[in-house]
N, C-alpha and C. Protein backbone atom coordinates (compact mmCIF):
# COMPACT_ATOMS: atom_id res chain seq x y z
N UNK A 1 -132.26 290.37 20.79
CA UNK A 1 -133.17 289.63 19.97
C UNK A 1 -132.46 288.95 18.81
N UNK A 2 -131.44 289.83 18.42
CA UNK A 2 -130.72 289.51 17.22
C UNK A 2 -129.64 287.78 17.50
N UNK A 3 -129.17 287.85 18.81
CA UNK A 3 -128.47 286.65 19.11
C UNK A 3 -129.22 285.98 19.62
N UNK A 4 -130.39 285.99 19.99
CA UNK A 4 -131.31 284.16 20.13
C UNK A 4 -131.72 284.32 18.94
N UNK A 5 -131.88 285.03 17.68
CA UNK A 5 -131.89 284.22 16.45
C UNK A 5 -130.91 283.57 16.07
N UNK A 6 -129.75 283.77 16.26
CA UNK A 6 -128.80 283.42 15.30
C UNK A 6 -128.23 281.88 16.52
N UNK A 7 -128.61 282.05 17.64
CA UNK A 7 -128.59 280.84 18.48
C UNK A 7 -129.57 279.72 18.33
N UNK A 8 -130.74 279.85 17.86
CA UNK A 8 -131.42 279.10 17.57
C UNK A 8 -131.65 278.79 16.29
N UNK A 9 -131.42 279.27 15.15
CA UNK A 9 -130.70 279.06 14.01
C UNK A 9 -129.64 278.19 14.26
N UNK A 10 -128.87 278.26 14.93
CA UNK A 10 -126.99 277.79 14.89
C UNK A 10 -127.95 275.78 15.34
N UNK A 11 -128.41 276.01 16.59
CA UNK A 11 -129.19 275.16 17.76
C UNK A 11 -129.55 273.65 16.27
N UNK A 12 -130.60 274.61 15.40
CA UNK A 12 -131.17 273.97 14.38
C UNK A 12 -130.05 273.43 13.49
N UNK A 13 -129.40 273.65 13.18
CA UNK A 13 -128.18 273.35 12.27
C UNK A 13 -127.90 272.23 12.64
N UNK A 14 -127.54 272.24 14.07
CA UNK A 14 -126.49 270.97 14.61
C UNK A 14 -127.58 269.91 14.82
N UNK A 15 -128.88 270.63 15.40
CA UNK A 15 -129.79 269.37 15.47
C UNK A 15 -130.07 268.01 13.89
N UNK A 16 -130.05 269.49 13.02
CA UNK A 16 -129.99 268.47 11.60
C UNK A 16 -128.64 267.38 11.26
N UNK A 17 -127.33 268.10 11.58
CA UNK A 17 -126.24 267.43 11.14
C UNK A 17 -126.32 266.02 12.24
N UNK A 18 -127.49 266.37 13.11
CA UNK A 18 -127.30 265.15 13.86
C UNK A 18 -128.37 264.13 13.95
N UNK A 19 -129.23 264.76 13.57
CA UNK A 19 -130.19 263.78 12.28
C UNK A 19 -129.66 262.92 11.01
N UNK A 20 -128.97 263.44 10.46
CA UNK A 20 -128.48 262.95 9.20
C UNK A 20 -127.16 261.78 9.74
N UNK A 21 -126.57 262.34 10.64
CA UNK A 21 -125.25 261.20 11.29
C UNK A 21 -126.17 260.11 11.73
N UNK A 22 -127.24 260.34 12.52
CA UNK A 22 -128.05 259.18 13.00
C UNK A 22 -128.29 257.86 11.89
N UNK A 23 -129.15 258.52 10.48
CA UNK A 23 -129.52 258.61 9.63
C UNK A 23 -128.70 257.32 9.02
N UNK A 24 -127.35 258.62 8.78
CA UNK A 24 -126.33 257.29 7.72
C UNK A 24 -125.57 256.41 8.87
N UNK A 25 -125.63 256.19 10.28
CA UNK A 25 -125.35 255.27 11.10
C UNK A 25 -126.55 254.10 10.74
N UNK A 26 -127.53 254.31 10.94
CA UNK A 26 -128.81 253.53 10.67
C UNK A 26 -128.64 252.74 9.44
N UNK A 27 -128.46 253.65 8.08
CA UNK A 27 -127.94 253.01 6.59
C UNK A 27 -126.83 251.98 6.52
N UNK A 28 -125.91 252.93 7.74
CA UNK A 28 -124.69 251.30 7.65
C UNK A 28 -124.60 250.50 8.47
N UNK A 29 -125.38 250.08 9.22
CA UNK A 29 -126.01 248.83 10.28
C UNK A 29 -127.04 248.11 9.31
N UNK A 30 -127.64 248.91 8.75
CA UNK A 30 -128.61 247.85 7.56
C UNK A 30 -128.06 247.15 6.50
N UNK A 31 -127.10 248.16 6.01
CA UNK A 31 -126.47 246.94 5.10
C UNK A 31 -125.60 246.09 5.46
N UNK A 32 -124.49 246.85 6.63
CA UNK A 32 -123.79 245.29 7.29
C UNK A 32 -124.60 243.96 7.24
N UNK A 33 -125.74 244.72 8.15
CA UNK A 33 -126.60 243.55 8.96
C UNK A 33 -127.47 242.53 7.37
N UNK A 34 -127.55 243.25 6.13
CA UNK A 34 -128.03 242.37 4.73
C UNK A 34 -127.04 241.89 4.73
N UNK A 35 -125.59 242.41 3.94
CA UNK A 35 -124.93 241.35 3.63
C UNK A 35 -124.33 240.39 4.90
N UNK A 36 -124.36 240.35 5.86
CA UNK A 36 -123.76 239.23 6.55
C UNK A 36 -125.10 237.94 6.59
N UNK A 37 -126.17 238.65 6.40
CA UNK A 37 -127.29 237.70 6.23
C UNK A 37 -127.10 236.79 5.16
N UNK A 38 -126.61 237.73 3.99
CA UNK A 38 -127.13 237.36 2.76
C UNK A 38 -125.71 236.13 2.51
N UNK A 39 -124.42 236.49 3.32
CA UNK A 39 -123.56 235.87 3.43
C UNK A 39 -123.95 234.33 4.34
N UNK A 40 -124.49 234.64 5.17
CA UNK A 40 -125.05 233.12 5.96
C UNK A 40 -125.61 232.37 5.43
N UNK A 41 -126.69 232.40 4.44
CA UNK A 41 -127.72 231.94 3.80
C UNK A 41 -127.06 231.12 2.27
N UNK A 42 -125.89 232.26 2.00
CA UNK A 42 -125.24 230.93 1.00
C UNK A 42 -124.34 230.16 1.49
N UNK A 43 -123.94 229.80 2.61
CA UNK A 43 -122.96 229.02 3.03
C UNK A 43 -123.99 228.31 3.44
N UNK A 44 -125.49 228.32 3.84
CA UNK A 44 -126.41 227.52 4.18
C UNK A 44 -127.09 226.55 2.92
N UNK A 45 -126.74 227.38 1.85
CA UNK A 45 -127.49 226.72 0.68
C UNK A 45 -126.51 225.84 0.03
N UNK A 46 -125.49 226.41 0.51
CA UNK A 46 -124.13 225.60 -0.39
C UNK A 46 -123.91 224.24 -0.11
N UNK A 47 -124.04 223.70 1.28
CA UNK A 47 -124.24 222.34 1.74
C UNK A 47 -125.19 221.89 1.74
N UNK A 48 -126.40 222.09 1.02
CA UNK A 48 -127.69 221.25 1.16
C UNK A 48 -127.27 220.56 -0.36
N UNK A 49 -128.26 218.85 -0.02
CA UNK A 49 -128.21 218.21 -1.62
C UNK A 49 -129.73 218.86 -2.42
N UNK A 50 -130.43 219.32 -2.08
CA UNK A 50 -131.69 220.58 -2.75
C UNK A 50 -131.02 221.37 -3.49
N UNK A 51 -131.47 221.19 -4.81
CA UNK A 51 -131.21 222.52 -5.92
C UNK A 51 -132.38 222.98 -6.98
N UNK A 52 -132.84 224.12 -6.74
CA UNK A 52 -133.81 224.06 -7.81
C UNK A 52 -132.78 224.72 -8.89
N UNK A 53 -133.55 223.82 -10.15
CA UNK A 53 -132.36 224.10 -11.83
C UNK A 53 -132.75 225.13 -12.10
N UNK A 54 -134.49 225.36 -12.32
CA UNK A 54 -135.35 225.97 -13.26
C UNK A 54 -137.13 225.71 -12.81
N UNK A 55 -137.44 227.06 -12.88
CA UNK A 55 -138.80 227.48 -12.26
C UNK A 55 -139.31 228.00 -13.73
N UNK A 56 -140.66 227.41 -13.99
CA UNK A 56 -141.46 227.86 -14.80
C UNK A 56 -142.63 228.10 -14.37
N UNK A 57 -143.56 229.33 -14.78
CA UNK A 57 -144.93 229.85 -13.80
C UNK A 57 -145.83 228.93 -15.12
N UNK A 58 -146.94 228.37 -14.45
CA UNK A 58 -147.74 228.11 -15.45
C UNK A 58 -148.99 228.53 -15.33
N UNK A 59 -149.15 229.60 -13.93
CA UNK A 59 -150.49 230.44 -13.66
C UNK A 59 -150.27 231.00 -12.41
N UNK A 60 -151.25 231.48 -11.90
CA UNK A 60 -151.39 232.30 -10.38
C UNK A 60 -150.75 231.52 -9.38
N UNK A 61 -149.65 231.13 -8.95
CA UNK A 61 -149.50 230.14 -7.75
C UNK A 61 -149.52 228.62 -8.16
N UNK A 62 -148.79 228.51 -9.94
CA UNK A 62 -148.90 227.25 -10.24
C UNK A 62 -147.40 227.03 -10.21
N UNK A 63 -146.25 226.27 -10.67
CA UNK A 63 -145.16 226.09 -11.09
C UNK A 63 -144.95 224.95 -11.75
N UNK A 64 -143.65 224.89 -12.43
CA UNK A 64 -143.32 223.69 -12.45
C UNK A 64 -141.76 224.06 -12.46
N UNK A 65 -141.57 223.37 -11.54
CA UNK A 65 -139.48 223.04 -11.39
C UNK A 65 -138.80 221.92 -11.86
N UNK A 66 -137.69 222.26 -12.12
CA UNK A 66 -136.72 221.15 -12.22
C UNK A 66 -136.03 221.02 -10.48
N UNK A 67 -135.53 220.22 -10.11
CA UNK A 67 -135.15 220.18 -8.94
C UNK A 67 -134.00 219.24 -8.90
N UNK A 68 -132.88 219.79 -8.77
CA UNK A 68 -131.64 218.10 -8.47
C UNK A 68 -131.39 217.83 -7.23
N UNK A 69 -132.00 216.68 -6.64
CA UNK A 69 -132.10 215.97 -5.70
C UNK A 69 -130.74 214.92 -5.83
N UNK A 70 -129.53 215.54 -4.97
CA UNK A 70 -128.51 214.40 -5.05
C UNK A 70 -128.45 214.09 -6.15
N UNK A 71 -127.94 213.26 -7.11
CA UNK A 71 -127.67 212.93 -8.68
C UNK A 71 -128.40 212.88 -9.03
N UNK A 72 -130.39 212.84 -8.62
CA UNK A 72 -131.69 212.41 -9.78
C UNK A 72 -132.16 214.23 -9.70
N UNK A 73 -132.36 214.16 -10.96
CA UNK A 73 -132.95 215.32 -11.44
C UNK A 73 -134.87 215.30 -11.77
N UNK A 74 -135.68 215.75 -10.86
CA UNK A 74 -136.99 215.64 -10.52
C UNK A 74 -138.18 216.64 -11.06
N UNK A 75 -139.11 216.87 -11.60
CA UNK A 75 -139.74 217.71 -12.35
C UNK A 75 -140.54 217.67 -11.73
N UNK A 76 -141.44 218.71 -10.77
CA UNK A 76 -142.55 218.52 -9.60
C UNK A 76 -143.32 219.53 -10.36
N UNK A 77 -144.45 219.72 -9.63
CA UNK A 77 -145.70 220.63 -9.99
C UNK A 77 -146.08 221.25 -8.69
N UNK A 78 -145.96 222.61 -8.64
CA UNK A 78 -145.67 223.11 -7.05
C UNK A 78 -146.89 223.86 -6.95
N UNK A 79 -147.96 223.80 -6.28
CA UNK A 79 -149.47 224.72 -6.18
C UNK A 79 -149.58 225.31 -4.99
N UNK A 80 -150.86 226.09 -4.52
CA UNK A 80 -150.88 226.56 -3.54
C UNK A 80 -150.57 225.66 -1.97
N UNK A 81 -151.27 224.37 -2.18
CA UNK A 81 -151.23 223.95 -1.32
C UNK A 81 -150.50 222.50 -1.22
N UNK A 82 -150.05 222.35 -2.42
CA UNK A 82 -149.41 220.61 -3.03
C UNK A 82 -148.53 220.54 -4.11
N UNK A 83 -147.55 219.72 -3.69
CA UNK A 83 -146.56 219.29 -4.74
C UNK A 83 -146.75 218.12 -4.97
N UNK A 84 -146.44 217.96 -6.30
CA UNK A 84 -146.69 216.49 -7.23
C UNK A 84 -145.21 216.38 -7.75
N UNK A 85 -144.92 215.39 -7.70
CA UNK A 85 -143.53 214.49 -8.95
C UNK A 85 -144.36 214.50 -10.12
N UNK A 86 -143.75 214.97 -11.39
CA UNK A 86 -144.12 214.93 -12.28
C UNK A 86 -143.59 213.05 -12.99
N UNK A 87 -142.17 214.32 -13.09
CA UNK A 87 -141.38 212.50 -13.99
C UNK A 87 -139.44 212.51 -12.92
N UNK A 88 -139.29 212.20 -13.55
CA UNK A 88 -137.73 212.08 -12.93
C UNK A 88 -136.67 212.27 -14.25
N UNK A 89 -135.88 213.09 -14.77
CA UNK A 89 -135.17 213.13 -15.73
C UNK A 89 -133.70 212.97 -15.47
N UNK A 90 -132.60 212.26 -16.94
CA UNK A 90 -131.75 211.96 -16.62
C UNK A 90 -130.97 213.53 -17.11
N UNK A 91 -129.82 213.55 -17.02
CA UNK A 91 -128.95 214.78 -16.89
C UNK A 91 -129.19 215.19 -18.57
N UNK A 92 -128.92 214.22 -19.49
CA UNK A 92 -129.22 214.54 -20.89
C UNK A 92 -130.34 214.74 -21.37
N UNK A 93 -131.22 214.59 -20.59
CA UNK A 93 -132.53 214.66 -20.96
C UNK A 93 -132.67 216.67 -20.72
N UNK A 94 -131.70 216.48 -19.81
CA UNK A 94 -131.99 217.82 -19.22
C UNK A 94 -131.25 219.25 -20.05
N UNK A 95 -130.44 218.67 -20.66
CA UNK A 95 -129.56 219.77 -21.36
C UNK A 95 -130.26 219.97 -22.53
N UNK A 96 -130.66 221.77 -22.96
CA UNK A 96 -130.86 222.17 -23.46
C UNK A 96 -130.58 222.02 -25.35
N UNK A 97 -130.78 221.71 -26.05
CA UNK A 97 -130.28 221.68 -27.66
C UNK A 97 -131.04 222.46 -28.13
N UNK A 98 -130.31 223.70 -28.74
CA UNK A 98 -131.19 224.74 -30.13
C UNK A 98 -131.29 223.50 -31.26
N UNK A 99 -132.25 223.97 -32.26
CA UNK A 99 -132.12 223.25 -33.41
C UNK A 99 -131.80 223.96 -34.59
N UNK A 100 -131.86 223.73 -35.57
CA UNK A 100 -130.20 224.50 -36.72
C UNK A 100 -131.22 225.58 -36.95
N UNK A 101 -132.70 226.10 -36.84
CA UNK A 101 -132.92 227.49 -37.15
C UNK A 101 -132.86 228.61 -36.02
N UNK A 102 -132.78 227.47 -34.69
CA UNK A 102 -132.61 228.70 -33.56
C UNK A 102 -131.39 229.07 -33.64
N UNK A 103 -130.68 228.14 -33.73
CA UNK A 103 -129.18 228.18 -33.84
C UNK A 103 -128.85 229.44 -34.58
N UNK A 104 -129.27 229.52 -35.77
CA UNK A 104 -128.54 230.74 -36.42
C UNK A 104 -129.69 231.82 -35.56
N UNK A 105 -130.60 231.76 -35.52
CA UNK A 105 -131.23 233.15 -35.37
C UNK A 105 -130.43 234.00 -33.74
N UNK A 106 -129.74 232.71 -32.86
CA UNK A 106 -129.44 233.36 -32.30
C UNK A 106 -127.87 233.87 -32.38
N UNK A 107 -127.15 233.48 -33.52
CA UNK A 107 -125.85 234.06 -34.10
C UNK A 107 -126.28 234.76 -34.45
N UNK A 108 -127.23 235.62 -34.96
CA UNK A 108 -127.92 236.49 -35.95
C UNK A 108 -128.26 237.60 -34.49
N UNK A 109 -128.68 237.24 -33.20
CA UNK A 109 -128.57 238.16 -31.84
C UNK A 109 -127.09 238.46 -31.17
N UNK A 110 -126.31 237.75 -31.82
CA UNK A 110 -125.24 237.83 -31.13
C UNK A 110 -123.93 238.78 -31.68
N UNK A 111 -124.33 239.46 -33.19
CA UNK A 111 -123.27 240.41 -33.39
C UNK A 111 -123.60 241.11 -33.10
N UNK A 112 -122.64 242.33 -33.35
CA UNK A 112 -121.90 243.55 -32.37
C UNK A 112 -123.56 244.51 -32.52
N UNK A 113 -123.32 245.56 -31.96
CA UNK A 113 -124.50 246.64 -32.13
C UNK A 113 -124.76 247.24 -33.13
N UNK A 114 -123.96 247.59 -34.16
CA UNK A 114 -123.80 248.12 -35.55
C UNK A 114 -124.36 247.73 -35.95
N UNK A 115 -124.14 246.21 -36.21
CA UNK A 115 -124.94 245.08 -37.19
C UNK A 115 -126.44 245.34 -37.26
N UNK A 116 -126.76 245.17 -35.62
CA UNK A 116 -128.01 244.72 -35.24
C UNK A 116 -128.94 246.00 -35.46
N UNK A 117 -128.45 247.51 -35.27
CA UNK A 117 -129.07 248.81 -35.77
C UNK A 117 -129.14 248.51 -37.25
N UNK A 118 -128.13 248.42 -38.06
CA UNK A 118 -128.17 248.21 -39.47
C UNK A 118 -129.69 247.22 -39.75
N UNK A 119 -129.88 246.01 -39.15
CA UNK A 119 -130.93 245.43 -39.41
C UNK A 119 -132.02 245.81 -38.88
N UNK A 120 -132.42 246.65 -37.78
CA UNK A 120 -133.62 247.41 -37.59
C UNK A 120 -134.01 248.56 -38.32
N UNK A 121 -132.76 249.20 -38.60
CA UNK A 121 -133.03 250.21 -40.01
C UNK A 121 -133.96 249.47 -41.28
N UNK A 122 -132.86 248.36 -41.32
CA UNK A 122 -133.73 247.92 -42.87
C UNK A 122 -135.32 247.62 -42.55
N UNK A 123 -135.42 246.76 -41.51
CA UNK A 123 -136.72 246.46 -41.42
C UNK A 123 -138.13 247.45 -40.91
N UNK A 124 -137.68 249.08 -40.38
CA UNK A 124 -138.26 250.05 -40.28
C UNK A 124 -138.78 250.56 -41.40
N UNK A 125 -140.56 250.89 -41.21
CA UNK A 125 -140.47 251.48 -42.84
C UNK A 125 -140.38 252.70 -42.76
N UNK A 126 -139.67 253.41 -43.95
CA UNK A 126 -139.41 254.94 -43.58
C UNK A 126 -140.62 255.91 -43.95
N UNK A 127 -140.46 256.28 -43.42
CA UNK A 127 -141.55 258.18 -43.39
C UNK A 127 -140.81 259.09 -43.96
């Protein structure tokens, strides 16, 4: 009695270690099989003249993109069921400018961590 326990015990063991080999065989066929996908898909995106710049949500299934179409840069309105051209912008139109108070506030985000604790201290009120 004592050795068909310890045989079917032993039986169970190997059945698991061969669950788990299945297991992480399965895990590394899935990720091969992502990244070689994920590898196809940018060598697919890399030769198209389609680029979206910048996606902004403006509700449930609303958008609005920037899009560079070959050298014209295009501002559409993307909905559930329809896209609109907004305007067409030139490249300078398109680049971003802070103005001199964002400007500092974001030198003012940009030192070290010390700094930036030091200024949440001050502005915490204490208890």
């Amino acid at each position: 009695m004592a050795l068909l326990t310890i045989s079917s015990g032993l039986a169970s063991f190997f059945r698991l270690i061969g669950i788990l080999l299945v297991f992480l065989f399965v895990l590394a066929v899935t990720y091969a099989t992502t990244r070689w996908i994920a590898q196809y898909q940018q060598g697919i995106a890399a030769n198209r003249n389609i680029q979206v710049v910048e996606t902004f949500r403006v509700g449930n299934n609303k958008f609005i993109q920037i899009v560079q179409v070959g050298e014209k840069y295009l501002v559409i309105s993307v909905c559930k069921d329809t896209v609109n051209l907004l305007t067409e912008l030139t490249e300078e139109e398109l680049a971003w400018k802070p103005s001199l108070e964002e400007g500092e506030d974001k030198a003012k985000l940009n030192g070290n961590f010390q700094e930036i604790l030091e200024n949440l201290k001050k502005k915490l009120p204490r208890k």
